[in-house]
N, C-alpha and C. Protein backbone atom coordinates (compact mmCIF):
# COMPACT_ATOMS: atom_id res chain seq x y z
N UNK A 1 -10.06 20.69 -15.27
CA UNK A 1 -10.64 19.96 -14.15
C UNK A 1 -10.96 18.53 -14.56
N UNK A 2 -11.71 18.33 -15.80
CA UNK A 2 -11.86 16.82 -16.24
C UNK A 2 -10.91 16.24 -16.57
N UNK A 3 -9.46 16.60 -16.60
CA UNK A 3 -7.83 16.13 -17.02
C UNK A 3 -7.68 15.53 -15.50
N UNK A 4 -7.92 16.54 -14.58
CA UNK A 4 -7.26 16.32 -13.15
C UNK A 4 -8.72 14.76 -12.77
N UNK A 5 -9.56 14.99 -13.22
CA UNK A 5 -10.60 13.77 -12.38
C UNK A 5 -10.28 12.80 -13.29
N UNK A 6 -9.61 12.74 -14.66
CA UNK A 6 -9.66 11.46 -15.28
C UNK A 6 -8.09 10.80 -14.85
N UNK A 7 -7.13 11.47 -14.88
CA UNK A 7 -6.20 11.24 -13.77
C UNK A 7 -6.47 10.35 -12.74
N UNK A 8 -6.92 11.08 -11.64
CA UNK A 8 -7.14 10.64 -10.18
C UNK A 8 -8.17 8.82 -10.68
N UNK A 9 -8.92 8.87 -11.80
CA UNK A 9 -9.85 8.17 -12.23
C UNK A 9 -9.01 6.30 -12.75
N UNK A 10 -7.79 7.33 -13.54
CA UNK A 10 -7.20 6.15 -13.46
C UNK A 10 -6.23 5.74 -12.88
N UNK A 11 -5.44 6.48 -11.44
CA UNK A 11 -5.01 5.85 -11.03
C UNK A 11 -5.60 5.22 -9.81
N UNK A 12 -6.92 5.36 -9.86
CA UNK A 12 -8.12 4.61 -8.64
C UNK A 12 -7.94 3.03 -9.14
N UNK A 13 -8.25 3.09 -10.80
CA UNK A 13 -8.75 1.74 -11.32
C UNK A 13 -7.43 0.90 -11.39
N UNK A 14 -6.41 1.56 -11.28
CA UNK A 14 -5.23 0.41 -11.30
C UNK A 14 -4.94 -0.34 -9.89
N UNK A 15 -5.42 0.35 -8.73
CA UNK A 15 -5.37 -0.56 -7.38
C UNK A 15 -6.81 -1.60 -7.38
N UNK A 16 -7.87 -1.33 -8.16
CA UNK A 16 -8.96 -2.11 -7.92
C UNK A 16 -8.76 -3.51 -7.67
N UNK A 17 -7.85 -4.02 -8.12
CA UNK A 17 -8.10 -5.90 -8.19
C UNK A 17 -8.31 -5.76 -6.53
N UNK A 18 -7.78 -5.65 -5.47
CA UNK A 18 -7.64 -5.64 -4.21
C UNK A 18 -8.57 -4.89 -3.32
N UNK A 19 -8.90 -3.68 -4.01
CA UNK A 19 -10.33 -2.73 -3.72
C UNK A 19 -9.37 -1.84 -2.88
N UNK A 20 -8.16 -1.79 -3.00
CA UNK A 20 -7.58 -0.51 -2.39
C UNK A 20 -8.23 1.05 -2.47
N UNK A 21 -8.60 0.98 -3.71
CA UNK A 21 -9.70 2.54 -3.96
C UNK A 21 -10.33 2.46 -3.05
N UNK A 22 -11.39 1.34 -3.32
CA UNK A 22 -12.79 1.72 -2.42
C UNK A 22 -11.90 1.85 -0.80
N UNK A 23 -10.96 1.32 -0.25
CA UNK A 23 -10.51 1.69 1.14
C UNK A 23 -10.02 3.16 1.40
N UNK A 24 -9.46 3.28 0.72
CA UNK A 24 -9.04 4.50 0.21
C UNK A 24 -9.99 5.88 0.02
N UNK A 25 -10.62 5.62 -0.47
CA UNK A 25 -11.84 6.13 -0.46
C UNK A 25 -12.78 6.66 0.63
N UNK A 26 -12.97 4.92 1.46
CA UNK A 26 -13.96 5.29 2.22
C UNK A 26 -12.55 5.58 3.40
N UNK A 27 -11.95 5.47 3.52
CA UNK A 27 -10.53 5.98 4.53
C UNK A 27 -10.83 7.32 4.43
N UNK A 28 -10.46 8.10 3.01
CA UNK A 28 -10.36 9.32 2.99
C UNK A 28 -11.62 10.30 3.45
N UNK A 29 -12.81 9.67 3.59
CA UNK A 29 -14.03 10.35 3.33
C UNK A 29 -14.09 10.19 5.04
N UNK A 30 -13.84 9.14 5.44
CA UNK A 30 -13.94 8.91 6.98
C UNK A 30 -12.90 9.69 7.64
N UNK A 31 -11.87 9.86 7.47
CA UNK A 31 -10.64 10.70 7.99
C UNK A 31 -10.79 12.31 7.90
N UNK A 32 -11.66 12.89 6.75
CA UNK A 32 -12.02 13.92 6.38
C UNK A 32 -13.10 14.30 7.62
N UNK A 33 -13.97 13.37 8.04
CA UNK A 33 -14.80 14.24 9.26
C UNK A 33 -14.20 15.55 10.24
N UNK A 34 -12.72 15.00 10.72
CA UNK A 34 -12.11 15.70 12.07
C UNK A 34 -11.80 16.70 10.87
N UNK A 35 -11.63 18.02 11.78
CA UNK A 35 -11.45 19.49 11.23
C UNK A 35 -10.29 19.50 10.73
N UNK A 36 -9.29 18.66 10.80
CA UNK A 36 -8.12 19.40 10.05
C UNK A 36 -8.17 18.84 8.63
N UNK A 37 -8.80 18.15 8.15
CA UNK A 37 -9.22 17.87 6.72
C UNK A 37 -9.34 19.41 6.43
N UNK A 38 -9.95 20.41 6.79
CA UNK A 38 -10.59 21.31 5.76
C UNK A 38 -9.56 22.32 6.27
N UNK A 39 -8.42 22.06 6.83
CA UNK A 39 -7.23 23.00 6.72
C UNK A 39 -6.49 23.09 5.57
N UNK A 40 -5.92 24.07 5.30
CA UNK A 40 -4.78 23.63 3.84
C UNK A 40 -3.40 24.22 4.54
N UNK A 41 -3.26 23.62 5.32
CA UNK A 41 -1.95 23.64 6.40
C UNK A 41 -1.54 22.06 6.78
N UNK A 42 -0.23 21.87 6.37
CA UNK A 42 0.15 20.51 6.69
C UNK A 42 0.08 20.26 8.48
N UNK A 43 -0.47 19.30 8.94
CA UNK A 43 -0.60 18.87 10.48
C UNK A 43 -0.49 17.84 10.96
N UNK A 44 -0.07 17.50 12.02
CA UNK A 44 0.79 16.57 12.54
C UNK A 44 -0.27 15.34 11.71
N UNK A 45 -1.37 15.36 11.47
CA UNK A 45 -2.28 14.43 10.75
C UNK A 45 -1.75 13.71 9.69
N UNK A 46 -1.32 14.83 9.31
CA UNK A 46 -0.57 14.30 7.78
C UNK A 46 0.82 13.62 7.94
N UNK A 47 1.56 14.25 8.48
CA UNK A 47 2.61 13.24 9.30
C UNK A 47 2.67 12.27 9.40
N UNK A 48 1.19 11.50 10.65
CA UNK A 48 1.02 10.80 11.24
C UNK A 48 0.48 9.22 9.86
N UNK A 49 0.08 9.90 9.23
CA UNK A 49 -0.60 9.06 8.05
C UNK A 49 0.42 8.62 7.01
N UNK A 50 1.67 9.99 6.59
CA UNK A 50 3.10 9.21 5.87
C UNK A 50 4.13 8.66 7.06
N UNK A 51 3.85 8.52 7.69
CA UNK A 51 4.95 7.67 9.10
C UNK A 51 4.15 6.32 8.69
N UNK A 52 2.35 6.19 9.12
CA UNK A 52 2.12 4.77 9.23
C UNK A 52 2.72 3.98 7.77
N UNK A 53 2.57 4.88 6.36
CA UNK A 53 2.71 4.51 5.02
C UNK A 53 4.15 4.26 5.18
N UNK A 54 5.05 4.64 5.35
CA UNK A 54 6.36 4.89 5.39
C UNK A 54 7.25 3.40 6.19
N UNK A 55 6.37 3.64 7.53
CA UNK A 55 6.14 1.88 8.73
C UNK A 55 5.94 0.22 7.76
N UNK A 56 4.65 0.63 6.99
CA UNK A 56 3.94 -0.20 6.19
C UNK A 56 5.00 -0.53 5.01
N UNK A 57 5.73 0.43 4.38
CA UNK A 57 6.84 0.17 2.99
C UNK A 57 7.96 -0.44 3.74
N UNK A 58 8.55 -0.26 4.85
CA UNK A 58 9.71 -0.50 5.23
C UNK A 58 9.83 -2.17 5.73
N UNK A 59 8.21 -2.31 6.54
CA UNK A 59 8.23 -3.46 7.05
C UNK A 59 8.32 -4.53 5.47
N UNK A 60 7.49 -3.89 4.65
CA UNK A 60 7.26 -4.64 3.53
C UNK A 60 8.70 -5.10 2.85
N UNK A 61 9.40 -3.90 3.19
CA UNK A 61 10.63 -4.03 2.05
C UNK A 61 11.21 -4.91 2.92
N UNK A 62 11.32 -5.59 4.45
CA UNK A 62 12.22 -6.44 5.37
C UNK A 62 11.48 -7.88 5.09
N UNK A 63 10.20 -8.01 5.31
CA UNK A 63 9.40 -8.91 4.94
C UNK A 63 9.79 -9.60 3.80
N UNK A 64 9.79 -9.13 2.65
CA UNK A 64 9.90 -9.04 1.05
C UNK A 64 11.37 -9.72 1.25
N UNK A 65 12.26 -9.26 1.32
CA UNK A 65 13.76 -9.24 1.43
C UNK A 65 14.17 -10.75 2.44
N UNK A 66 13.27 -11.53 3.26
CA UNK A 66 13.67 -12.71 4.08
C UNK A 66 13.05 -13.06 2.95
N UNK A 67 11.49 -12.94 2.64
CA UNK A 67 11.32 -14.32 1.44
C UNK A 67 12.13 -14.80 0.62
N UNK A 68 12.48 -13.37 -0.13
CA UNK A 68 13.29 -13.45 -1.32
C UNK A 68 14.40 -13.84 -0.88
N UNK A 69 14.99 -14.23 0.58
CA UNK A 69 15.74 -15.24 0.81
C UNK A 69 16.06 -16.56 0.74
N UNK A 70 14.92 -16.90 1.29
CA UNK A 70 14.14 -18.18 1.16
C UNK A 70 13.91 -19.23 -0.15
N UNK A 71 13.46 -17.75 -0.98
CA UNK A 71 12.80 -18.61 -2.17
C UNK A 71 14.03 -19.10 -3.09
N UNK A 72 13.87 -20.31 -3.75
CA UNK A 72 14.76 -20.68 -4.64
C UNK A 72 14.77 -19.95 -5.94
N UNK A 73 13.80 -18.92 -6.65
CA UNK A 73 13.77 -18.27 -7.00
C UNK A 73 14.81 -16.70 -7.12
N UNK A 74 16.02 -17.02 -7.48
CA UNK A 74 16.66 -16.15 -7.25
C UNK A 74 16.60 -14.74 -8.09
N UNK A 75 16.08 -13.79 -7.99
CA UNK A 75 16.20 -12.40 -7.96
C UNK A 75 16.73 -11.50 -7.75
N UNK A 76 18.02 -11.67 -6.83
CA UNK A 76 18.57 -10.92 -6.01
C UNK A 76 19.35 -9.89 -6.45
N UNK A 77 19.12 -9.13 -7.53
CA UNK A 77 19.88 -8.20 -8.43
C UNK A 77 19.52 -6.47 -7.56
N UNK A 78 20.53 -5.77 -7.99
CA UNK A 78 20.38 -4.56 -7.71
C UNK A 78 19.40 -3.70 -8.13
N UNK A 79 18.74 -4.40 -9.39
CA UNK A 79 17.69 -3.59 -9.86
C UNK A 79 16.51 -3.61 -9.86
N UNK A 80 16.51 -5.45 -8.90
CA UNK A 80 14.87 -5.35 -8.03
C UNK A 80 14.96 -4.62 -7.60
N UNK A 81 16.01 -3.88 -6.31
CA UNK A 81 15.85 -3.40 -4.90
C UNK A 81 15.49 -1.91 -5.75
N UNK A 82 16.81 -1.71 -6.54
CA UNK A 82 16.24 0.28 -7.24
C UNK A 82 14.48 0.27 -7.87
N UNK A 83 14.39 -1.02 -8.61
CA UNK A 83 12.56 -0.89 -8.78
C UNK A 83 12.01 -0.64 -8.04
N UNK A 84 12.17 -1.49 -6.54
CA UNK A 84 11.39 -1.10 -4.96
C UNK A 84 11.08 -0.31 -4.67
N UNK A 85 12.61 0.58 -4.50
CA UNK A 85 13.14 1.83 -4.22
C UNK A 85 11.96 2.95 -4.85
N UNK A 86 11.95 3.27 -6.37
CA UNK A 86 11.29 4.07 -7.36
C UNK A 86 10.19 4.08 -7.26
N UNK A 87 9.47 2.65 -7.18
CA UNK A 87 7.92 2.52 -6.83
C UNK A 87 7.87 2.97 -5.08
N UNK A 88 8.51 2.74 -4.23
CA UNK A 88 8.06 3.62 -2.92
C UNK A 88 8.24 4.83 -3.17
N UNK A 89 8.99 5.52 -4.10
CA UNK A 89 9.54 6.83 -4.03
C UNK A 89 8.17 7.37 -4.87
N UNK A 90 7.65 6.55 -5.54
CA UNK A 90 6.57 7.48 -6.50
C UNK A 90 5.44 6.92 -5.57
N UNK A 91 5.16 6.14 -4.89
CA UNK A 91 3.89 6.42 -3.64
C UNK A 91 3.87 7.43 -2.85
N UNK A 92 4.97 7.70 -2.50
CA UNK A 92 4.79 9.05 -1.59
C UNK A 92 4.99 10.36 -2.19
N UNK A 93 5.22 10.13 -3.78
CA UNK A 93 5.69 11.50 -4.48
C UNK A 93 4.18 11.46 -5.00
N UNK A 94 3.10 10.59 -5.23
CA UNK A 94 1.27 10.50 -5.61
C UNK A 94 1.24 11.16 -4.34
N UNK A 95 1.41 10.76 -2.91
CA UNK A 95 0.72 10.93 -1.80
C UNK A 95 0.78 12.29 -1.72
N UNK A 96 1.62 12.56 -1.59
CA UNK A 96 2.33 14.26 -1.84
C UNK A 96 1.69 15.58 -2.53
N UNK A 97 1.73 14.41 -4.17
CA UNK A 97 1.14 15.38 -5.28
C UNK A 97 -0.34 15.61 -4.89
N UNK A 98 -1.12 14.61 -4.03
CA UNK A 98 -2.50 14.55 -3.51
C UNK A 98 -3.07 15.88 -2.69
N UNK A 99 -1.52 15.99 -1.98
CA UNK A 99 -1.67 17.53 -1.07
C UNK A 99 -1.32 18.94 -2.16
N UNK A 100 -0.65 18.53 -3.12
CA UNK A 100 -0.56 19.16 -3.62
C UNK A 100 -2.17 19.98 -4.58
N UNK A 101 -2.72 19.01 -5.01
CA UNK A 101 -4.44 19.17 -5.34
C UNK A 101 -5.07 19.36 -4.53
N UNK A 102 -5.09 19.07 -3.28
CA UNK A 102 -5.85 19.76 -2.23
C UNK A 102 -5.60 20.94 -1.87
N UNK A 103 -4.34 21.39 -2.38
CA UNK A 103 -4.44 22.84 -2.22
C UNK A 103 -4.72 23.64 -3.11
N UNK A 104 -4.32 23.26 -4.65
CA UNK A 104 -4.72 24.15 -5.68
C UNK A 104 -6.09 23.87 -5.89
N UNK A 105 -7.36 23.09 -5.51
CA UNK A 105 -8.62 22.95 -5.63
C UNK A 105 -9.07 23.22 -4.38
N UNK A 106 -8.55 23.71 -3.18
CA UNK A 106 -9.11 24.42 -2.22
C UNK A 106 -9.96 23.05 -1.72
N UNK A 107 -9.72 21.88 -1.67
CA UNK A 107 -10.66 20.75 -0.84
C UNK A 107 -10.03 20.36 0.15
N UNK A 108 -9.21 21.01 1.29
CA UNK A 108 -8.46 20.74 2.14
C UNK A 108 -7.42 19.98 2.51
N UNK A 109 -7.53 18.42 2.78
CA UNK A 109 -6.88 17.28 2.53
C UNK A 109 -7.19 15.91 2.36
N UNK A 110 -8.14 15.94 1.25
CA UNK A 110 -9.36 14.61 0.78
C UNK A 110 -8.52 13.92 0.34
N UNK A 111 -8.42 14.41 -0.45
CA UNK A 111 -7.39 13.87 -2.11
C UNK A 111 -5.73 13.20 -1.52
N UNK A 112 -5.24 14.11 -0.74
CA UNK A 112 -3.84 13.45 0.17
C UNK A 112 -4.70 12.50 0.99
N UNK A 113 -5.73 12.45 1.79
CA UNK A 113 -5.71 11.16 2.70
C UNK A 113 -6.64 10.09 1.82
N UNK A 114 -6.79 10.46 0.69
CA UNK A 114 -7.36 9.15 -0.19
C UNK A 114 -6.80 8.45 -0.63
N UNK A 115 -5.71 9.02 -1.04
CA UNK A 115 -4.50 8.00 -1.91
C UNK A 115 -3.96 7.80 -0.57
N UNK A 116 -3.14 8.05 0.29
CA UNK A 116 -2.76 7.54 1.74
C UNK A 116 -2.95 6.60 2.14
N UNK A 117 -4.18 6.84 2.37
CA UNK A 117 -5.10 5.75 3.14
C UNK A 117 -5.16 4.32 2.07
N UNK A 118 -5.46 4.57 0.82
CA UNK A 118 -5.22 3.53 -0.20
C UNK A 118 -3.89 3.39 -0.48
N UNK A 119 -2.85 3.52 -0.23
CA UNK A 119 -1.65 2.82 -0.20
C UNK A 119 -1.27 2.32 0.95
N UNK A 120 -1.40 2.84 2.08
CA UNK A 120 -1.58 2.31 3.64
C UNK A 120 -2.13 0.60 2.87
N UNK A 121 -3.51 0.78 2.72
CA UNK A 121 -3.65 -0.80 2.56
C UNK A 121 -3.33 -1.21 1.60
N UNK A 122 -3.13 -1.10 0.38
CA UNK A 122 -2.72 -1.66 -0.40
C UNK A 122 -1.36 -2.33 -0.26
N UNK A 123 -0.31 -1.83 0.87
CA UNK A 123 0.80 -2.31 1.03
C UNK A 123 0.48 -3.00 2.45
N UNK A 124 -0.50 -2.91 3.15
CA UNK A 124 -0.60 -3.63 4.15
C UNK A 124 -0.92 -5.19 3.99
N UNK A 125 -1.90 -4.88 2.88
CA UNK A 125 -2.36 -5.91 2.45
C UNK A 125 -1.37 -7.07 1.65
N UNK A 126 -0.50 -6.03 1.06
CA UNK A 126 0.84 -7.31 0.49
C UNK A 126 1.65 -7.83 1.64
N UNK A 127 2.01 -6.77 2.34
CA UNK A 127 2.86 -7.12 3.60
C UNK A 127 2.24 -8.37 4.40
N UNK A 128 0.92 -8.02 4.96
CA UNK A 128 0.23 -9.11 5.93
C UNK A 128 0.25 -10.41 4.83
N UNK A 129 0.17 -10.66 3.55
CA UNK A 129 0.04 -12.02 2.83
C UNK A 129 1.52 -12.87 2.37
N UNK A 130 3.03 -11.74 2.80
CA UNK A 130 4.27 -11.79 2.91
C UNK A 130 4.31 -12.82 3.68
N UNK A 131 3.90 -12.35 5.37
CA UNK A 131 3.95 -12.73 6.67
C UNK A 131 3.43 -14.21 6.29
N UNK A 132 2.23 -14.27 5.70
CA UNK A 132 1.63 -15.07 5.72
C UNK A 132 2.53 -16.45 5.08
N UNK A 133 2.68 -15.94 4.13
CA UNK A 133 3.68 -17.33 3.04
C UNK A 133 4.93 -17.18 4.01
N UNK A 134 5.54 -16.46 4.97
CA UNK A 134 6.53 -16.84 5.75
C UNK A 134 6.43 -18.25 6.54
N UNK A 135 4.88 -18.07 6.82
CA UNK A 135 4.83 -19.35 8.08
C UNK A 135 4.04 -18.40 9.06
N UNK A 136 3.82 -17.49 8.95
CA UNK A 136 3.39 -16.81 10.44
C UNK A 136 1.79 -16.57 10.70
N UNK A 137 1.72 -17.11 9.59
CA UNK A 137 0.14 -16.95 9.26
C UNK A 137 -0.85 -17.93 10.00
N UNK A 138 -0.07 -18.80 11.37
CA UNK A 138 -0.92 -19.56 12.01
C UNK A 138 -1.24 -18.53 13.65
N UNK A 139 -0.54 -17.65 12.98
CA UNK A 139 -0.98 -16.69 14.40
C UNK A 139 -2.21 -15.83 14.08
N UNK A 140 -2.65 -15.48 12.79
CA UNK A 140 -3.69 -14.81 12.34
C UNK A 140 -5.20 -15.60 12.35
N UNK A 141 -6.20 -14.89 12.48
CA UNK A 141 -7.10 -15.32 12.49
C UNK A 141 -7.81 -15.64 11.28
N UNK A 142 -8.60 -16.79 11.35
CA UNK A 142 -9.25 -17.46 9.78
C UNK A 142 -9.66 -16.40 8.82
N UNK A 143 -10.72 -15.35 9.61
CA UNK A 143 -10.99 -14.11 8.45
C UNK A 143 -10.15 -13.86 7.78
N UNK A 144 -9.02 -13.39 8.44
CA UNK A 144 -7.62 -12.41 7.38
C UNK A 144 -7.12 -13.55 6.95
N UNK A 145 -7.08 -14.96 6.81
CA UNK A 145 -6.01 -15.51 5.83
C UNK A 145 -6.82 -15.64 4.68
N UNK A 146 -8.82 -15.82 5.04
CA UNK A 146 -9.44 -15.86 3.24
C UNK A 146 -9.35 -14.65 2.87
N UNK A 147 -9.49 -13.66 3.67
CA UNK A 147 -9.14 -11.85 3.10
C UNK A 147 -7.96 -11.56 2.44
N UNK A 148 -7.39 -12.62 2.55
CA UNK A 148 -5.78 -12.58 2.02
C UNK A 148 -5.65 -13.37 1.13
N UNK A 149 -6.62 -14.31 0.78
CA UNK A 149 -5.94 -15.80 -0.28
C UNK A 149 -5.71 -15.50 -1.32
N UNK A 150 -6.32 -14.74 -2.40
CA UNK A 150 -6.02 -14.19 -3.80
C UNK A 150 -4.17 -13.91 -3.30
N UNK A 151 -3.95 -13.07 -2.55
CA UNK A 151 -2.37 -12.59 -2.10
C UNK A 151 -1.17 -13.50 -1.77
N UNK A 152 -2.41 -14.51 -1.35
CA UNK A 152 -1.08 -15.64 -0.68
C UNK A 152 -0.73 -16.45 -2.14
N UNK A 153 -1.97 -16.91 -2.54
CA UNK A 153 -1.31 -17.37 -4.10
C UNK A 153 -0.62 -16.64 -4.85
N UNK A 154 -0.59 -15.48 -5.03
CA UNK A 154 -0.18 -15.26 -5.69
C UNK A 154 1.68 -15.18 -5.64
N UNK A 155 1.93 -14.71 -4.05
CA UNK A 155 2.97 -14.79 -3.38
C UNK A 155 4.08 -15.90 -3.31
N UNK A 156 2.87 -16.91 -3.41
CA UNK A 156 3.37 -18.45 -3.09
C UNK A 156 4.01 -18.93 -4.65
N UNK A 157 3.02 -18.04 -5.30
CA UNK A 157 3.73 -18.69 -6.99
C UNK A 157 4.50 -18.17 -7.75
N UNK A 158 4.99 -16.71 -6.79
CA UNK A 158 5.85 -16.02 -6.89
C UNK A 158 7.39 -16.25 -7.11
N UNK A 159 7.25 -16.62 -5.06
CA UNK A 159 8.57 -17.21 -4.19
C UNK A 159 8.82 -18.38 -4.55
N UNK A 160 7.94 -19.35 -4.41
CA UNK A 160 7.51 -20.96 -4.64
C UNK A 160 7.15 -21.27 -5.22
N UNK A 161 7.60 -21.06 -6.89
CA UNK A 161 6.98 -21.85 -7.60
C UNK A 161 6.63 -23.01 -7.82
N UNK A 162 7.43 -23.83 -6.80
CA UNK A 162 7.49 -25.36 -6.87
C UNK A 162 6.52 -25.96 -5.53
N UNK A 163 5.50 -24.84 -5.31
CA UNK A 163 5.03 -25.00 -4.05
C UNK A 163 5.81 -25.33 -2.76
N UNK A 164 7.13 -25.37 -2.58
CA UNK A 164 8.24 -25.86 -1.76
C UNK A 164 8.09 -24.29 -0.58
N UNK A 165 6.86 -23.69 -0.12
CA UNK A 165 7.22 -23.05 0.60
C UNK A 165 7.67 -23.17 2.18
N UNK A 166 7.66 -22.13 2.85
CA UNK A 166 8.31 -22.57 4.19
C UNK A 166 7.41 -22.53 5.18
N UNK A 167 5.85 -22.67 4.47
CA UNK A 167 5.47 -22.63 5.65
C UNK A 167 4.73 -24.30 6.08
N UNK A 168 4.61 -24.78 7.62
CA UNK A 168 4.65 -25.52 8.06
C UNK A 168 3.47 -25.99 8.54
């Protein structure tokens, strides 16, 4: 049991720079109220939560894919896209394994909508700061672009290293 919590322990602390845990977290603990949390039967819930994650990777990977157009920074190798690929494939193979602990520890579906819910934002959060270094970020409101600035720099010095980005 202390193998399985030091686990879950560190892969909490590797999303922290962004506080994806703590969303994650308080996602999972908040999502856990309605009764089918304490089912150990997959339900349209769970579905509904790898569709939005699934929405969230795809937009990311189209998003991702115009920058990396854009940027003079060329990358464009086959083995960014298979890295992409592997790291979405092992978010939803964590998300998964999450249901998988919720069933062999009998806690219903905490543990699947914790990590969920913390990859939900954690990729929302790259995606929306994508948008942002696109240019589109004059449609968002002031809160979300400082909720985002650590992201946009980092994005910007990513794509743009020469600060030459496209947005206007």
């Amino acid at each position: 049991m202390l193998d399985i919590f030091n686990m879950l322990k560190i892969q909490l602390a590797k999303m922290s720079q962004d506080g994806s845990w703590f969303v994650g977290a308080a996602g999972g603990l908040t999502i856990a109220i309605p009764e089918w949390i304490y089912n150990d039967k997959w339900s349209n819930y769970h579905s509904v939560l790898i569709s939005i994650l699934l929405g969230v990777l795809v937009f990311e990977w189209l998003v991702g894919g115009r920058l990396a157009k854009l940027s003079p920074v060329k990358r464009k190798t086959s083995e960014v896209a298979i890295d992409a690929l592997v790291r979405d494939g092992a978010i939803i193979a964590i998300c998964l394994g999450g249901y998988g602990f919720d069933y062999l520890l009998g806690t219903g579906s905490v543990i699947f909508a914790m990590f969920t819910v913390a990859f939900i934002y954690h990729n929302l959060y790259s995606l929306l700061a994508n948008v942002t270094v696109l240019g589109w970020g004059k449609h968002f409101p002031i809160w979300l672009i400082k909720w985002l600035d650590n992201e946009i720099k980092a994005k910007t010095e990513k794509y743009f290293p020469n600060n030459d980005s496209p947005q206007k």
